[in-house]
C-alpha atoms as a PDB file:
ATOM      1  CA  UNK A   1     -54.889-176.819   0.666  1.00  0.00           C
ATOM      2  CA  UNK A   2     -55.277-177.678   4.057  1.00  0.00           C
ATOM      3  CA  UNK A   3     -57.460-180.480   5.160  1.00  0.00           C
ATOM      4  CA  UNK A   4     -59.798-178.616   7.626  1.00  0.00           C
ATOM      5  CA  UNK A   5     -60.765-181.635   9.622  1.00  0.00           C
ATOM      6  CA  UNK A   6     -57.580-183.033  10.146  1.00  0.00           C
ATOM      7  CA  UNK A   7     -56.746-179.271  11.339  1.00  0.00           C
ATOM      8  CA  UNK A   8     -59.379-179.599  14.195  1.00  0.00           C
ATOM      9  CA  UNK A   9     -58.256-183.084  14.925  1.00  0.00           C
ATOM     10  CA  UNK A  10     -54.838-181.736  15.954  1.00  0.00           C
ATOM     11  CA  UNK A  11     -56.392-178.894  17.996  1.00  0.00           C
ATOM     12  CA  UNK A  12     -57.635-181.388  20.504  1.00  0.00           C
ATOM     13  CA  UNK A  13     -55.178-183.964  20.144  1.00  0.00           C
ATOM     14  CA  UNK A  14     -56.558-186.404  18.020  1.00  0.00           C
ATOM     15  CA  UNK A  15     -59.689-186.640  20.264  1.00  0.00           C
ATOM     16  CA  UNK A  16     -62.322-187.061  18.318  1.00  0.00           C
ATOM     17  CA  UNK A  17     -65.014-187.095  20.684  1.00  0.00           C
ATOM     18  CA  UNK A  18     -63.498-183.495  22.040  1.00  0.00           C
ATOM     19  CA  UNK A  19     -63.855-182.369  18.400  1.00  0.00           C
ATOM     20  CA  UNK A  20     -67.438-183.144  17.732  1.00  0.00           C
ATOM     21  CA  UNK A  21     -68.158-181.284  21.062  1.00  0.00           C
ATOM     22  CA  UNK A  22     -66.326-178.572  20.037  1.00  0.00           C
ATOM     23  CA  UNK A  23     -67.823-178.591  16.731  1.00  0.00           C
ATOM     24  CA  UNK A  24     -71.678-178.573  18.024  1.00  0.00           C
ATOM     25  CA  UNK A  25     -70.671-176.282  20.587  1.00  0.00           C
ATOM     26  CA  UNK A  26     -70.073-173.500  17.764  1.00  0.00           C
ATOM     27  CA  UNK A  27     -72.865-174.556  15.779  1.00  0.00           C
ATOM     28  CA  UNK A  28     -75.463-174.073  18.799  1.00  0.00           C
ATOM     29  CA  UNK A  29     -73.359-170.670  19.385  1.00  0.00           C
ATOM     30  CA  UNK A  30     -74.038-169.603  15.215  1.00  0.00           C
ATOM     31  CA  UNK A  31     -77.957-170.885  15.335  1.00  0.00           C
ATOM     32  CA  UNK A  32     -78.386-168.386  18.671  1.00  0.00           C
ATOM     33  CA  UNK A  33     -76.277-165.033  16.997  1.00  0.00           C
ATOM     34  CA  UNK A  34     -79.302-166.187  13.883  1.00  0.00           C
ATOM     35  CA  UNK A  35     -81.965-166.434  16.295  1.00  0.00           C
ATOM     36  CA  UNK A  36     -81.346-162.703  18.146  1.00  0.00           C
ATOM     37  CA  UNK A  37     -80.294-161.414  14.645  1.00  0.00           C
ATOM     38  CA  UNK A  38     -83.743-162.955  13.190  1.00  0.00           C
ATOM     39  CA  UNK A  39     -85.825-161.210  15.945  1.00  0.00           C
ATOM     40  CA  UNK A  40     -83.618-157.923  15.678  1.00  0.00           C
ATOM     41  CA  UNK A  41     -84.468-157.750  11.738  1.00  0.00           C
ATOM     42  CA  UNK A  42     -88.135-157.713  12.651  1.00  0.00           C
ATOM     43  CA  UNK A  43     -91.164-159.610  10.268  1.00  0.00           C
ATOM     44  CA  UNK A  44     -91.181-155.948   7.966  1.00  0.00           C
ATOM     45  CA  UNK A  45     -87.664-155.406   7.196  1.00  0.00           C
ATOM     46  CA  UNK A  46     -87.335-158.337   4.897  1.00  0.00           C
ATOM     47  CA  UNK A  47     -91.084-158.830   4.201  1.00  0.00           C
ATOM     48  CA  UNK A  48     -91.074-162.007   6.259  1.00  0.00           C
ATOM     49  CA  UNK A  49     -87.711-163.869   5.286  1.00  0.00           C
ATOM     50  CA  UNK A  50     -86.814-165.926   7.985  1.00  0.00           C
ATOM     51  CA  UNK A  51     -83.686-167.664   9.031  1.00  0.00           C
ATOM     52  CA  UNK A  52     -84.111-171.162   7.915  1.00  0.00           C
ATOM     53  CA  UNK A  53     -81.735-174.384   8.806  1.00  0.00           C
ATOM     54  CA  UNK A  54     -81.963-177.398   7.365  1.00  0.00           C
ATOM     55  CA  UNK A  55     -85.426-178.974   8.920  1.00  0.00           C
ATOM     56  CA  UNK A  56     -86.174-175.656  11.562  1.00  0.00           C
ATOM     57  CA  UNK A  57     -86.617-172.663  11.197  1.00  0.00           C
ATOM     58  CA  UNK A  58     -84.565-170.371  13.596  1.00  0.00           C
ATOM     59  CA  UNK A  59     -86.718-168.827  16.412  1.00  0.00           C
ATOM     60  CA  UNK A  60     -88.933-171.379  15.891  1.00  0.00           C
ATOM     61  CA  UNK A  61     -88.675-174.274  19.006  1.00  0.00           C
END
């Protein structure tokens, strides 16, 4: 199998520090599609669930 973080290593050139942008750059992109999708879904279609990442909860902050 491939080794996934030598595969985004070699997208930006062995940069690391270009990586780790890259990298947080998605994540805050995936925590906003949870936040809209949490506030689309509404408090009564899942009786309350709520998004929840490590130490937040999305929405919240």
């Amino acid at each position: 199998p491939m080794d996934e973080a030598v595969a985004i290593l070699e997208m930006h050139d062995g940069n690391a520090l270009e990586a780790i942008r890259t990298l947080l750059a998605e994540r805050d992109a995936v925590e906003e599609k949870l936040r809209f999708a949490s506030i689309a879904m509404g408090h009564g279609f899942a009786r309350g669930w709520r998004t929840r990442l490590p130490g937040k909860f999305i929405g919240e902050g």
